[in-house]
Protein backbone atom coordinates (compact mmCIF):
# COMPACT_ATOMS: atom_id res chain seq x y z
CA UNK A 1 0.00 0.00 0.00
CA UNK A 2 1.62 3.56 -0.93
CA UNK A 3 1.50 6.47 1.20
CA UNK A 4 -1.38 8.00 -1.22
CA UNK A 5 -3.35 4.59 -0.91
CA UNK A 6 -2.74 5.15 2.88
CA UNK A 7 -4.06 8.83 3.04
CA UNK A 8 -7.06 7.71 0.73
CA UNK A 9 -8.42 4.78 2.88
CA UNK A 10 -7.76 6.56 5.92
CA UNK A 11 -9.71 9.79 4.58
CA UNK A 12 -12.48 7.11 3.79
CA UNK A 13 -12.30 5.93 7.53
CA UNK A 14 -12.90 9.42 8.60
CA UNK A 15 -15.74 10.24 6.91
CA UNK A 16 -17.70 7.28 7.74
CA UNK A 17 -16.92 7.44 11.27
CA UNK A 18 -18.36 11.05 11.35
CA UNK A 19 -21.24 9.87 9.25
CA UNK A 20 -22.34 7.39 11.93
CA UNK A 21 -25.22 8.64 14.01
CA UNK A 22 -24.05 10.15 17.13
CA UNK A 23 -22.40 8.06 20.40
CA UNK A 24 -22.54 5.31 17.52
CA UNK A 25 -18.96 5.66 16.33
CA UNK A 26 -17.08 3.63 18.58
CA UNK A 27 -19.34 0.66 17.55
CA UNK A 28 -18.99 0.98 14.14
CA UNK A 29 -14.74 0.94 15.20
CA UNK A 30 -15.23 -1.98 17.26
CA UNK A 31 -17.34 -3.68 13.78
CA UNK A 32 -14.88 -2.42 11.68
CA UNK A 33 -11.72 -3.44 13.52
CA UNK A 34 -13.35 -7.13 13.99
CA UNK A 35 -13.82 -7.13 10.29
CA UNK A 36 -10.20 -6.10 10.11
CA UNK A 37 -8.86 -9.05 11.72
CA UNK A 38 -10.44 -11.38 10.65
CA UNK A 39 -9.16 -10.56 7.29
CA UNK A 40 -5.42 -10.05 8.92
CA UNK A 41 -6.31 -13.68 10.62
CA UNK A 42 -2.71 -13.49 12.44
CA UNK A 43 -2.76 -13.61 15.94
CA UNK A 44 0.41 -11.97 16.89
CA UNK A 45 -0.04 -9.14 13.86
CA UNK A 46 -3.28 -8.41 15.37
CA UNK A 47 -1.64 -8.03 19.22
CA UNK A 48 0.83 -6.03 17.89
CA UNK A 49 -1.57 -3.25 15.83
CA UNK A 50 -3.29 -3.28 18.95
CA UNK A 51 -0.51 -2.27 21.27
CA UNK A 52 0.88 0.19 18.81
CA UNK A 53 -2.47 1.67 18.50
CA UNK A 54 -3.09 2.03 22.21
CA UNK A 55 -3.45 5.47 24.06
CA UNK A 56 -2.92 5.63 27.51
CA UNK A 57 -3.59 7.84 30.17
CA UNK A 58 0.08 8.13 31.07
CA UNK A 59 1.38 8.54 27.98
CA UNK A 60 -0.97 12.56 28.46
CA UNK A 61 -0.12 13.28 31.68
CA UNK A 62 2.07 16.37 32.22
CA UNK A 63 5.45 15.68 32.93
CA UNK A 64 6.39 17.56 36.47
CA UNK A 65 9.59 19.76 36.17
């Protein structure tokens, strides 16, 4: 996948998460990422999207000085 294929599909993502109706679009992530891997259908590639895409609280917390 190029960089341009990248920024195309990921555009498409966008808009159809906005287009969901509202306090639906997690759902539709959850339906689309299950979709996702089952097409990936590799247990350790799927673990390791997941922790890459994870956000957590202490990665935003302000850093004392």
């Amino acid at each position: 996948m190029t960089e341009q294929d990248l920024d195309r599909v990921y555009a498409q993502l966008q808009e159809a998460v906005t287009e969901q109706i509202p306090g639906q679009s997690s759902l539709f992530l959850a339906r689309f990422a299950l979709l996702a891997m089952q097409q990936i259908d590799d247990v350790n590639t799927i673990s390791g999207l997941i922790k890459a895409a994870s956000l957590r609280k202490e990665d935003f917390q302000p850093r004392s000085a």
